[in-house]
N, C-alpha and C. Protein backbone atom coordinates (compact mmCIF):
# COMPACT_ATOMS: atom_id res chain seq x y z
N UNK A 1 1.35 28.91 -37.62
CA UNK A 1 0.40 27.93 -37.11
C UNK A 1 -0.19 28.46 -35.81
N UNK A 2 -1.22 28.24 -35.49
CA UNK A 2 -2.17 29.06 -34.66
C UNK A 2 -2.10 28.74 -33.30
N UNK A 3 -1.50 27.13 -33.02
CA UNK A 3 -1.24 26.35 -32.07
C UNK A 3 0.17 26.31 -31.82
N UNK A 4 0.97 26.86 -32.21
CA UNK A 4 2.95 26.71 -32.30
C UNK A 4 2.41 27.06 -30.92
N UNK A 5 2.51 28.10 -29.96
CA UNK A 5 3.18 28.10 -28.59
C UNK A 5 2.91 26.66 -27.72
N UNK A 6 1.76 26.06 -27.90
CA UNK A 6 1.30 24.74 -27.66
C UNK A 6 1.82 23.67 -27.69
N UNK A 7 2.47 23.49 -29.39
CA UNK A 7 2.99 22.72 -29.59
C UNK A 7 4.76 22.79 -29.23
N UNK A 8 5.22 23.82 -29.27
CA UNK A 8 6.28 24.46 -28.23
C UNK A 8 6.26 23.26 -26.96
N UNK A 9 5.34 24.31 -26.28
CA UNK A 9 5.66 23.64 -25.03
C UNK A 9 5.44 22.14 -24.63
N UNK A 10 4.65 21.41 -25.30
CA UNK A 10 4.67 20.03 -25.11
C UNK A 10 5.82 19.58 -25.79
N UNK A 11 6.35 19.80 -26.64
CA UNK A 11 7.86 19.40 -27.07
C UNK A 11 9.04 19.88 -25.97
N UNK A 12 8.58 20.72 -25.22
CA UNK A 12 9.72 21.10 -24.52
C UNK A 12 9.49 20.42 -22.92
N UNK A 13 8.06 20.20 -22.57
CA UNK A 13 8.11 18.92 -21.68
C UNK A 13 8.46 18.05 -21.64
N UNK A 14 8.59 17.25 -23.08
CA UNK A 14 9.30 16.37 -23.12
C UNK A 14 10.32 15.70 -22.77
N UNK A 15 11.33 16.75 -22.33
CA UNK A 15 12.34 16.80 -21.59
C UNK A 15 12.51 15.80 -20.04
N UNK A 16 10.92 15.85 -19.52
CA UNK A 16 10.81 15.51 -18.49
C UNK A 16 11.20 13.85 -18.29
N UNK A 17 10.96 13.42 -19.06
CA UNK A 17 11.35 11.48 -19.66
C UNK A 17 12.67 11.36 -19.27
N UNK A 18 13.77 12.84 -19.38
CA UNK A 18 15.09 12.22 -18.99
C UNK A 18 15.39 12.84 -17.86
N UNK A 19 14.40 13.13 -17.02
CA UNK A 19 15.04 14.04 -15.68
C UNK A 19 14.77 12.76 -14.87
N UNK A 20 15.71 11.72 -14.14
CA UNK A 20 16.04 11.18 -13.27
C UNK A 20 15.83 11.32 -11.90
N UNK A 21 15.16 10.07 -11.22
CA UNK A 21 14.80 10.16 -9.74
C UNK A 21 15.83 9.28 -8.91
N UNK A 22 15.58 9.43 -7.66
CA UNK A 22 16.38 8.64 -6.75
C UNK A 22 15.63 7.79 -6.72
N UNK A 23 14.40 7.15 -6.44
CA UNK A 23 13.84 6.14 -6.60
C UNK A 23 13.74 4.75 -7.47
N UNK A 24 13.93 3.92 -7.04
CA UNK A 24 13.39 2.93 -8.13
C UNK A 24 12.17 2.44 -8.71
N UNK A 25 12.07 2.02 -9.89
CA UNK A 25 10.75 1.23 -9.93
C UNK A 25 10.29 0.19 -9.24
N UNK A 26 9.20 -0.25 -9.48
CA UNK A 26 8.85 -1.62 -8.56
C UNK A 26 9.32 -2.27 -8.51
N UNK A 27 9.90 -2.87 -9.87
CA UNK A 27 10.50 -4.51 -9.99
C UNK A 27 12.21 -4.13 -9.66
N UNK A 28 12.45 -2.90 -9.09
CA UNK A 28 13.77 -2.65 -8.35
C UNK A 28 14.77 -2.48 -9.65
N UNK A 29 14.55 -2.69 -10.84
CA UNK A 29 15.82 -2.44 -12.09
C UNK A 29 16.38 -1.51 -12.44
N UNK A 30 15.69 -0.27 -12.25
CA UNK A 30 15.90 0.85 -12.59
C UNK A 30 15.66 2.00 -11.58
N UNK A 31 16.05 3.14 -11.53
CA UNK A 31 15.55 4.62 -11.63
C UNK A 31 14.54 4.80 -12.39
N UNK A 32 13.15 5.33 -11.59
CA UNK A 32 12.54 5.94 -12.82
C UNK A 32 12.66 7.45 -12.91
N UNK A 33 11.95 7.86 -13.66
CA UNK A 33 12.03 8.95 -14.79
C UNK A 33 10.46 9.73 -13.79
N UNK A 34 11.02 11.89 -14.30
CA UNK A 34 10.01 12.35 -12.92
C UNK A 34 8.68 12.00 -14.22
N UNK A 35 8.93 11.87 -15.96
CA UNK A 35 7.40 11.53 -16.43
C UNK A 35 6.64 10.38 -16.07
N UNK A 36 7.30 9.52 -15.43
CA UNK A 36 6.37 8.16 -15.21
C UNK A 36 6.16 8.30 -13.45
N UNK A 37 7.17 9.20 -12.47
CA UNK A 37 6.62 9.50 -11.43
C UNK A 37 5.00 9.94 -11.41
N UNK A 38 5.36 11.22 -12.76
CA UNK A 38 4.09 11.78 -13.21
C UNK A 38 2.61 11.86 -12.98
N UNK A 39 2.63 10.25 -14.33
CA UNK A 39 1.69 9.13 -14.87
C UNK A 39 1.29 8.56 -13.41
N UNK A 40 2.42 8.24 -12.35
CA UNK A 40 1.46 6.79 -11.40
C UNK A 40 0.95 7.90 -10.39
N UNK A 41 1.48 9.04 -10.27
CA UNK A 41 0.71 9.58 -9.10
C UNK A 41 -1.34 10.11 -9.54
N UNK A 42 -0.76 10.84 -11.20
CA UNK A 42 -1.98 10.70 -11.27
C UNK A 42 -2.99 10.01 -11.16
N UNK A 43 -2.57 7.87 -11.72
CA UNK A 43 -3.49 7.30 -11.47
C UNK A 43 -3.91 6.96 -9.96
N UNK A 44 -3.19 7.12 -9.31
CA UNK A 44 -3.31 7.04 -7.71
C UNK A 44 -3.86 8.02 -6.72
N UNK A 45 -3.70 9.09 -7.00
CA UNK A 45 -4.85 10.09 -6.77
C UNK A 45 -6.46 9.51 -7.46
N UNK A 46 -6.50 9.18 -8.64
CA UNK A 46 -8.04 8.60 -8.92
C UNK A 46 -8.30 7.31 -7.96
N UNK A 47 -7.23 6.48 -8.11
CA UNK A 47 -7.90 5.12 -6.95
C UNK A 47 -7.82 5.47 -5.59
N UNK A 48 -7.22 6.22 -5.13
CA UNK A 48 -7.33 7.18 -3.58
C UNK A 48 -8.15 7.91 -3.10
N UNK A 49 -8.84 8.44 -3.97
CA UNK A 49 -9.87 9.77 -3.78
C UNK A 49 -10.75 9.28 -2.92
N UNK A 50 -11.29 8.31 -3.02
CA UNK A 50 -12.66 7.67 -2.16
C UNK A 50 -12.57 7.87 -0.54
N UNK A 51 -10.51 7.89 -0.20
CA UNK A 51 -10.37 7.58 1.25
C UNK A 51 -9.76 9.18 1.65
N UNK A 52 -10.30 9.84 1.02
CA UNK A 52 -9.34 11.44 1.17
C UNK A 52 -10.68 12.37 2.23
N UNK A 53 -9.77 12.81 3.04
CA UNK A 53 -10.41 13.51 4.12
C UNK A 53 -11.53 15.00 3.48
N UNK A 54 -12.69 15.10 3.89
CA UNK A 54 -13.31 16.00 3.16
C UNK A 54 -13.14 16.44 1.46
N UNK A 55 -13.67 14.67 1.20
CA UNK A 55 -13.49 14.66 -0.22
C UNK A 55 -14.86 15.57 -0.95
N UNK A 56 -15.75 16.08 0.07
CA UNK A 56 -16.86 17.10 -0.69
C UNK A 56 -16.04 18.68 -1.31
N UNK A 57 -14.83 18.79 -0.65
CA UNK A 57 -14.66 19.93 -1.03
C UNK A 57 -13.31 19.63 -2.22
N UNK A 58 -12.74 18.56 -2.23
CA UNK A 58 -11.67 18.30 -3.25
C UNK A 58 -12.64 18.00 -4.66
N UNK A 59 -12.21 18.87 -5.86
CA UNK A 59 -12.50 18.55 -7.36
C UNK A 59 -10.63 18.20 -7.79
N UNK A 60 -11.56 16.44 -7.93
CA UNK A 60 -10.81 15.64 -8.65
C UNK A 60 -10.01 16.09 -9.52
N UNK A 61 -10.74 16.87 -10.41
CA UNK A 61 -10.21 17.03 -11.90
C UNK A 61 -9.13 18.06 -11.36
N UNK A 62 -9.35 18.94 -10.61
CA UNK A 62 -7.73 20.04 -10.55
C UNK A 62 -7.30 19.30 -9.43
N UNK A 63 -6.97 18.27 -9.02
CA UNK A 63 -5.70 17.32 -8.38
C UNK A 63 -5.26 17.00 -9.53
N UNK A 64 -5.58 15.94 -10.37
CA UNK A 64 -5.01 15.85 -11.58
C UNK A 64 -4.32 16.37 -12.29
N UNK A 65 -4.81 17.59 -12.72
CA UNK A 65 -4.32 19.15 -13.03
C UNK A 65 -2.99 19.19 -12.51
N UNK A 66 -3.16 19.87 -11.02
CA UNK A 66 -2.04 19.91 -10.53
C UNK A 66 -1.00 18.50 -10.20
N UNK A 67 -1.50 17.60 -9.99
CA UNK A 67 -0.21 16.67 -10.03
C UNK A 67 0.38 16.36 -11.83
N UNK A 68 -0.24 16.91 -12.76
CA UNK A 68 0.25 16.62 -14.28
C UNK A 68 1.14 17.76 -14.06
N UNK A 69 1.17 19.06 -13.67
CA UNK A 69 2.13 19.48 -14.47
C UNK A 69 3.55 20.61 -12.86
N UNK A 70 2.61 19.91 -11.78
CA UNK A 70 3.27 20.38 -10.60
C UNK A 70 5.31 19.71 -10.66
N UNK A 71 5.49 18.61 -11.10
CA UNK A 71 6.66 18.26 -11.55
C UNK A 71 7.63 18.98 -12.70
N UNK A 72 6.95 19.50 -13.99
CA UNK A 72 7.31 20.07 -14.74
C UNK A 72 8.67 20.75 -14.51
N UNK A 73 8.75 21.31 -13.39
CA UNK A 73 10.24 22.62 -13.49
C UNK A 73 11.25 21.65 -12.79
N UNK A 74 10.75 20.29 -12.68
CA UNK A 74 12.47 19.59 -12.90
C UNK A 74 12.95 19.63 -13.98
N UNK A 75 12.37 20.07 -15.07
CA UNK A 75 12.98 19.98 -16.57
C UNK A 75 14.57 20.72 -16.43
N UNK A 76 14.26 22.09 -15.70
CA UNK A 76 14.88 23.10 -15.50
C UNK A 76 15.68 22.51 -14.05
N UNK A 77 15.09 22.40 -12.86
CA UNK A 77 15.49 22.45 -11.65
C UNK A 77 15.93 21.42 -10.83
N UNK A 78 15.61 20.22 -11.80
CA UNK A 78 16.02 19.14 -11.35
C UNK A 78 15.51 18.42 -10.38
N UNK A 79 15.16 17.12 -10.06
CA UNK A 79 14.70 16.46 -9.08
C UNK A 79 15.60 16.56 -7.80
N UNK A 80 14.86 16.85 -6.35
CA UNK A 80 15.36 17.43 -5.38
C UNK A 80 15.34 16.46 -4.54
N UNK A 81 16.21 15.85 -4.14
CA UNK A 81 15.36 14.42 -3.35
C UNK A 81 15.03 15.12 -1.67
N UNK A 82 13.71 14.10 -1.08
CA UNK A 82 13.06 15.05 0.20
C UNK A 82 14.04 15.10 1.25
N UNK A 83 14.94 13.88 0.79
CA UNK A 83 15.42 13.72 2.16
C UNK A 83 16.78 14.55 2.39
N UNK A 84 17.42 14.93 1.20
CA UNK A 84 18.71 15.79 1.04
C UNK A 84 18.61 17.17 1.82
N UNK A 85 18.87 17.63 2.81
CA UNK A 85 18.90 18.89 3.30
C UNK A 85 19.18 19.95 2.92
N UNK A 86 20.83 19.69 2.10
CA UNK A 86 21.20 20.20 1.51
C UNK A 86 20.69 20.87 0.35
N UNK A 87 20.25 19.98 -0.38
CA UNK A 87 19.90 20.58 -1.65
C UNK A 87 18.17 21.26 -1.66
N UNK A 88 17.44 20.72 -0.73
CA UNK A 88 16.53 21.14 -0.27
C UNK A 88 16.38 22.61 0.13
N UNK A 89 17.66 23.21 0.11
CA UNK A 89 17.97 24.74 0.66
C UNK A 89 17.57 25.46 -0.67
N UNK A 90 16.83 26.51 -0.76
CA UNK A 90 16.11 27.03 -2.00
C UNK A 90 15.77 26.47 -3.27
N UNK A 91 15.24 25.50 -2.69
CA UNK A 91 14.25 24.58 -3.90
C UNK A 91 13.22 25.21 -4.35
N UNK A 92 12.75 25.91 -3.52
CA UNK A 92 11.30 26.44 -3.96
C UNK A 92 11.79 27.60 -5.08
N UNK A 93 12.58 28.52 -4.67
CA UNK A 93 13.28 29.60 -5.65
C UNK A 93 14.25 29.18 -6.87
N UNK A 94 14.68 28.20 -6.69
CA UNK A 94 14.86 27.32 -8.41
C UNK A 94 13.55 27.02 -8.87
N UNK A 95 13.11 25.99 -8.25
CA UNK A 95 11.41 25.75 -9.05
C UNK A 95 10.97 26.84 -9.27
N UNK A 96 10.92 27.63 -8.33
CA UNK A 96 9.53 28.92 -9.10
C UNK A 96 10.37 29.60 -10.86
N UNK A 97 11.31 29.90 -10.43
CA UNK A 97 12.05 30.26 -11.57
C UNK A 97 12.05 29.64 -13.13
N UNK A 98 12.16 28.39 -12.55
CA UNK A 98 11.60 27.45 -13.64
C UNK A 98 10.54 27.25 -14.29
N UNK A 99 9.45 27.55 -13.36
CA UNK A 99 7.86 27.36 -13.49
C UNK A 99 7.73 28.55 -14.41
N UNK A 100 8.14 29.89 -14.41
CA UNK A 100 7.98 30.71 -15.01
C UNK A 100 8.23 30.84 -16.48
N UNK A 101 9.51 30.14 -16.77
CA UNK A 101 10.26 30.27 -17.84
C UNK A 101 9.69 28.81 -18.53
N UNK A 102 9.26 27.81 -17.94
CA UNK A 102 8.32 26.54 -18.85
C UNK A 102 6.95 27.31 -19.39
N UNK A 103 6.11 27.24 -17.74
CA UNK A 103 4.92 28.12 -17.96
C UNK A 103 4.93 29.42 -19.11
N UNK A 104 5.91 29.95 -19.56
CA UNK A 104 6.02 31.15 -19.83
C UNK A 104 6.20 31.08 -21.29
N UNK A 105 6.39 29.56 -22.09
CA UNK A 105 6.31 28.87 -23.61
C UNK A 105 5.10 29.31 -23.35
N UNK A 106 4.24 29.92 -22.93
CA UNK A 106 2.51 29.15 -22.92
C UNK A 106 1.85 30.84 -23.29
N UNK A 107 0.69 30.94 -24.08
CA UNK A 107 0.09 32.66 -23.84
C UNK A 107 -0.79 32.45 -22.34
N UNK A 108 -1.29 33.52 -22.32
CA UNK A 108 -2.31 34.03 -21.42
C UNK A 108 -3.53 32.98 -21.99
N UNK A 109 -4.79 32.53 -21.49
CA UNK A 109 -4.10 32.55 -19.70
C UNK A 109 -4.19 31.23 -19.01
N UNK A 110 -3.61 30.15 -20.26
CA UNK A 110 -3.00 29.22 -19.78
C UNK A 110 -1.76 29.10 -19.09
N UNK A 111 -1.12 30.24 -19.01
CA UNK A 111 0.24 29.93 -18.57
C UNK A 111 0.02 30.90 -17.61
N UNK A 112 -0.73 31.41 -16.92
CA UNK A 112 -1.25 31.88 -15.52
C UNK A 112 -2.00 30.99 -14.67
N UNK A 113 -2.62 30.27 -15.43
CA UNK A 113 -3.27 29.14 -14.91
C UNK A 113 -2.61 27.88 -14.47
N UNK A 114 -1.43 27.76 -15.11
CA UNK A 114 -0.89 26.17 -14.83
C UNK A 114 0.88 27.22 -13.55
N UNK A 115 0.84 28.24 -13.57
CA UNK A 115 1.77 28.60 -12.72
C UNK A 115 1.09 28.89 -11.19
N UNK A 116 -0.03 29.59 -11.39
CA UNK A 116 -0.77 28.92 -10.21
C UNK A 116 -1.47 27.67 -9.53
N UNK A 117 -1.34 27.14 -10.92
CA UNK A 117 -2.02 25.22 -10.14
C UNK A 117 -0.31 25.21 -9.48
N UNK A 118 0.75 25.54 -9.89
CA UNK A 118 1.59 24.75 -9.59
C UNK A 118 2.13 25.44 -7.80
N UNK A 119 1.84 27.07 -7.91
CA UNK A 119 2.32 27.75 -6.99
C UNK A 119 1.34 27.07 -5.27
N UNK A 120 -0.33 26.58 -6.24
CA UNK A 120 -1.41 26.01 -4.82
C UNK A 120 -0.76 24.73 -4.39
N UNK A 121 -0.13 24.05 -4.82
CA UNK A 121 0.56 22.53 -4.71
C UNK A 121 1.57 22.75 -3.96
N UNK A 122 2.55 23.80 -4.22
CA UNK A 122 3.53 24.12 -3.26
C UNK A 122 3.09 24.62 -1.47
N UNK A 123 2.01 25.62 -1.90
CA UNK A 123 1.80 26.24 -0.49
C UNK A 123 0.92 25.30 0.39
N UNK A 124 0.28 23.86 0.14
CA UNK A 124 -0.55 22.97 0.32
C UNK A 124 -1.40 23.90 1.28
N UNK A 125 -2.60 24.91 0.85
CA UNK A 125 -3.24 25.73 2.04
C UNK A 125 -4.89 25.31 1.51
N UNK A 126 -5.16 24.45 0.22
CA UNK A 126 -6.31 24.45 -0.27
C UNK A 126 -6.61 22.67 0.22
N UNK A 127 -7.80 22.39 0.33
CA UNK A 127 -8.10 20.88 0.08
C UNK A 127 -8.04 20.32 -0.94
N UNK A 128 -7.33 20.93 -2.17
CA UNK A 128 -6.74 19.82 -3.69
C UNK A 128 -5.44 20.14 -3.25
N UNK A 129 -4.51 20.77 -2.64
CA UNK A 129 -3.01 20.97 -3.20
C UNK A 129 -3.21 19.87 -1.56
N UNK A 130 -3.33 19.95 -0.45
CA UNK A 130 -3.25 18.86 0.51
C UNK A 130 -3.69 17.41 -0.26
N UNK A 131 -4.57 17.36 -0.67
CA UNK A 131 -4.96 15.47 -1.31
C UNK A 131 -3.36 15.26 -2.23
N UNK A 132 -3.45 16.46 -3.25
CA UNK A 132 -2.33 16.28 -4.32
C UNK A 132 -1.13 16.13 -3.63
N UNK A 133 -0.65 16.88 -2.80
CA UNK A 133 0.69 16.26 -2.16
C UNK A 133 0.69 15.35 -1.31
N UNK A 134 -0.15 14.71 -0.61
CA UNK A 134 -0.06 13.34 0.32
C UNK A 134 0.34 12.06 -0.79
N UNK A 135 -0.41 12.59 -2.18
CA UNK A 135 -0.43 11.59 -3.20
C UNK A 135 1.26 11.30 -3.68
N UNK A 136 1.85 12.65 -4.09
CA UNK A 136 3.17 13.24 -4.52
C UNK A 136 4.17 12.22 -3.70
N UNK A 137 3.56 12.20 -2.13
CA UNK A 137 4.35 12.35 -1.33
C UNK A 137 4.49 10.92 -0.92
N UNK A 138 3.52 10.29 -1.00
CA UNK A 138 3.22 8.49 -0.72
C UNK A 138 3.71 7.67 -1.73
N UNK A 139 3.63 7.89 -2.81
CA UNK A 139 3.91 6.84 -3.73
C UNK A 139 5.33 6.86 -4.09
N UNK A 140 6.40 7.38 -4.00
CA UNK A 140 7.86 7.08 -4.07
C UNK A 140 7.76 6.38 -2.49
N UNK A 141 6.93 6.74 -1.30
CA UNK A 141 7.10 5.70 -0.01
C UNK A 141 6.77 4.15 -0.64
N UNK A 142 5.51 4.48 -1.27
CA UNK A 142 4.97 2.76 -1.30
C UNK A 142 6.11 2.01 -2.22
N UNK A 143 6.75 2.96 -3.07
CA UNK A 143 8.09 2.36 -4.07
C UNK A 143 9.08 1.55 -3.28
N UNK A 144 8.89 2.43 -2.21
CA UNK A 144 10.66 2.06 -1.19
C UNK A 144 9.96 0.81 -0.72
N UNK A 145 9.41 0.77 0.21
CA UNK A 145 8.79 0.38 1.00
C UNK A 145 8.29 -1.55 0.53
N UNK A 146 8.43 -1.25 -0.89
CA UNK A 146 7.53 -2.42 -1.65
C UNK A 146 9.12 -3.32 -2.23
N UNK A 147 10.13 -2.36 -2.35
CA UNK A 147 11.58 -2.85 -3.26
C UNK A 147 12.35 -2.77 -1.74
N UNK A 148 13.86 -2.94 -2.38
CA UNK A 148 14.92 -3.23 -1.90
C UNK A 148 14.83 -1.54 -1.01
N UNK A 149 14.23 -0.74 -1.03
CA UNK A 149 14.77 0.48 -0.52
C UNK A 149 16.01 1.07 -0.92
N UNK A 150 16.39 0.29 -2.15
CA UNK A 150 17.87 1.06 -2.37
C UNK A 150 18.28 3.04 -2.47
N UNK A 151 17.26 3.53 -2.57
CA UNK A 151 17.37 4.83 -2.89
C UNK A 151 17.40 5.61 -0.81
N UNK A 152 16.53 4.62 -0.17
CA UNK A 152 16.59 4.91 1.04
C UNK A 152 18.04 4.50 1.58
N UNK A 153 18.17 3.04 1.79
CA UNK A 153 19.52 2.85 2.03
C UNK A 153 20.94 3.42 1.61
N UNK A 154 21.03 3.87 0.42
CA UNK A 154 21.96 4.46 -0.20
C UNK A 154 21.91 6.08 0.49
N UNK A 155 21.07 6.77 1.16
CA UNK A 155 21.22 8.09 1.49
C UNK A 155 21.41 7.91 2.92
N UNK A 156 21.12 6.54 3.61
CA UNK A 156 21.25 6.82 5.34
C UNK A 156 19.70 7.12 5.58
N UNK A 157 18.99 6.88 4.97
CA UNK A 157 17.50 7.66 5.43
C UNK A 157 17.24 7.15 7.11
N UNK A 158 16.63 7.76 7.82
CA UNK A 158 16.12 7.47 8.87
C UNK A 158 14.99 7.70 9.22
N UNK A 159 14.51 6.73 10.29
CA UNK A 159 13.06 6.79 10.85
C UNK A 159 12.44 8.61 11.25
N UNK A 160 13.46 8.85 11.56
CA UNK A 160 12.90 9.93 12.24
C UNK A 160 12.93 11.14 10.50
N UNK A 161 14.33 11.22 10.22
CA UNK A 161 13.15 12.04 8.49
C UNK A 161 12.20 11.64 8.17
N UNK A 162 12.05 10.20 8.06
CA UNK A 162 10.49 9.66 7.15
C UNK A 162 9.61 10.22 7.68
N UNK A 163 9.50 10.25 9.29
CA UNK A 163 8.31 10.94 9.86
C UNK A 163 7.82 12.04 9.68
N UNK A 164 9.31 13.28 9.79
CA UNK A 164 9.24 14.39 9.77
C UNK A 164 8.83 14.76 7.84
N UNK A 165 9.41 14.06 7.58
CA UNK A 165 9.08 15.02 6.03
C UNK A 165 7.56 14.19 5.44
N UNK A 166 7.13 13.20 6.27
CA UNK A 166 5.86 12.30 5.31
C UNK A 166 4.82 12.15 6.32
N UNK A 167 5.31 11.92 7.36
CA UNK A 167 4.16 11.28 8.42
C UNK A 167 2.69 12.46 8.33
N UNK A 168 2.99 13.74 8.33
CA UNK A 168 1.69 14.38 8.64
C UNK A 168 1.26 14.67 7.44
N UNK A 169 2.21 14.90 6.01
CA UNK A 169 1.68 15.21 4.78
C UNK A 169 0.59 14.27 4.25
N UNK A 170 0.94 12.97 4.54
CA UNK A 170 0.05 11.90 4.20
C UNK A 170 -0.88 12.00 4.95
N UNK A 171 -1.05 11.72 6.38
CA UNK A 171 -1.67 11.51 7.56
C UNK A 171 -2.95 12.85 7.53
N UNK A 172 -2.75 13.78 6.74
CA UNK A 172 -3.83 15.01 7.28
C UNK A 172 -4.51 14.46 5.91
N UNK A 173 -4.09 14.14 4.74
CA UNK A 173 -5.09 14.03 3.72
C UNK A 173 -6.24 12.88 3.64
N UNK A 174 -5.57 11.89 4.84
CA UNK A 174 -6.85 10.55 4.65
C UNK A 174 -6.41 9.66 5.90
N UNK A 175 -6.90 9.01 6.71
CA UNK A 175 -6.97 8.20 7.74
C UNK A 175 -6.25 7.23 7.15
N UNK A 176 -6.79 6.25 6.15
CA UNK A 176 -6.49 5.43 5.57
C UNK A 176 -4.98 5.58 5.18
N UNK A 177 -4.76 6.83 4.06
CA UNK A 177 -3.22 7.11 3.82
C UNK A 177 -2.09 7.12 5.23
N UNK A 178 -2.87 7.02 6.09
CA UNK A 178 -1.92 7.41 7.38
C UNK A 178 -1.66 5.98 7.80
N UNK A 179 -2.70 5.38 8.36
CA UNK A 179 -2.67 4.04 8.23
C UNK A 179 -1.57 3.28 7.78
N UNK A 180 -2.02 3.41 6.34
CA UNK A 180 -1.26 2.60 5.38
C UNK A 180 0.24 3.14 5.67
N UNK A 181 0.65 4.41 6.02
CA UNK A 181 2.28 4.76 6.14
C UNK A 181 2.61 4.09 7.25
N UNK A 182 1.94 4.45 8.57
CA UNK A 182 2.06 3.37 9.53
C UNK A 182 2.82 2.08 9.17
N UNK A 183 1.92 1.04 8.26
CA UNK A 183 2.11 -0.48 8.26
C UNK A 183 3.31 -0.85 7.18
N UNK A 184 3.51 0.35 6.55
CA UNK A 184 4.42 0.12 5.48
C UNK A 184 6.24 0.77 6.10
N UNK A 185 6.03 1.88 7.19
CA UNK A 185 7.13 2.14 7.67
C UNK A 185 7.76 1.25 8.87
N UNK A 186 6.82 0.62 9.27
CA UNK A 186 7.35 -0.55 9.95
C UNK A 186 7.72 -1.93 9.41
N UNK A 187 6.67 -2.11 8.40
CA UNK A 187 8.04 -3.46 7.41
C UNK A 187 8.61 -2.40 7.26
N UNK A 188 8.92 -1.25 6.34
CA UNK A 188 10.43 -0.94 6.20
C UNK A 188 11.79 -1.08 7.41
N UNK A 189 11.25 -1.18 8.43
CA UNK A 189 12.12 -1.44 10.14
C UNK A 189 12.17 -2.48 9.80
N UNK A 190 11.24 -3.37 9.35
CA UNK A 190 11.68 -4.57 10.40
C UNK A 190 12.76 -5.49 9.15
N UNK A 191 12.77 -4.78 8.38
CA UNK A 191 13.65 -5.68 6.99
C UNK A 191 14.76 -4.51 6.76
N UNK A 192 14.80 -3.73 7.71
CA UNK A 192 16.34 -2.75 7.65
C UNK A 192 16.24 -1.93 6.24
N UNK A 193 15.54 -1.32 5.72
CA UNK A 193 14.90 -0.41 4.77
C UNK A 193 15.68 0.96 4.80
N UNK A 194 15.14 0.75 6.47
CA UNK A 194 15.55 2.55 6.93
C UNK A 194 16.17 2.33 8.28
N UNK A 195 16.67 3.26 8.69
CA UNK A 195 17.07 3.35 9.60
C UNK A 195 16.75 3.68 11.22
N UNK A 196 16.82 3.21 11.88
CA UNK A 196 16.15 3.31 13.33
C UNK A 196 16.86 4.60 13.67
């Protein structure tokens, strides 16, 4: 069949449905899953775009791009949570490893193409991999922030990580996104979310 490596690899994404986050969903019941992390960042990058800093030079369509398949090598590498230090210690060299060997179900030169959407997302040095990670990077906040914070509370999170690992990622891609972390990290204070 002319399409098998194709159909390969979307069967082997699949995988992604059972790779597990620290986060909860909205209505607080569950853990979700990094495919439905996926799904909401993409749609949130489209309802965001309007407030994104030098949106003349961001094309929409490769944010998308890259936030669809920039998750992918948790299949392999597992979800890293931001705030873990620990495990945060050669994340990038598991992921890349991973990226290679998913990407690598794929011929030429799709699978050069989706290992570099994924490698520009990491190095955030372009105006799509900066919009795409403020996006990445906000919406497990607006999760906490909106629920019980259980994934925050349960690690000890504190004011001062949230800042350091979110405050400028968000804050350089849109006024507004900065804003909004602002008003949302302070209800998280003032209802004991996180930690002072």
């Amino acid at each position: 069949m002319k399409i098998q490596k194709e159909v390969d690899f979307i069967l082997a994404v699949d995988a992604l449905k059972n790779v597990q986050r620290r986060n909860f969903n909205a209505d607080d019941n569950r853990r979700e899953n990094t495919a439905e992390h996926s799904w909401q960042i993409i749609i949130l990058a489209q309802i965001l775009f309007p407030y994104a800093k030098n949106r003349e030079d961001i094309d929409l369509l490769r944010v998308i791009r890259m936030l669809s398949i920039h998750d992918l090598v948790e299949i392999e590498a597992g979800d890293t949570f931001l705030f873990d230090e620990k495990a945060m210690v050669g994340k990038f060299e598991r992921e890349k490893l991973s990226a290679q060997n998913i990407f690598g179900i794929l011929d030429e030169p799709l699978r050069s193409d989706f290992f570099n959407l994924w490698l520009e997302f990491e190095e955030e040095k372009t105006a799509d991999a900066v919009f795409a990670c403020s996006i990445d990077r906000i919406m497990p906040f607006i999760l906490n922030s909106h629920t019980s914070g259980k994934s925050w509370t349960e690690a000890g999170v504190t004011e001062k990580q949230i800042r350091n690992m979110l405050e400028n990622a968000i804050g350089r891609a849109s006024d507004e996104m900065g804003e909004a972390f602002e008003l949302l990290l302070n209800k998280s204070l003032e209802t004991e979310k996180v930690l002072k």
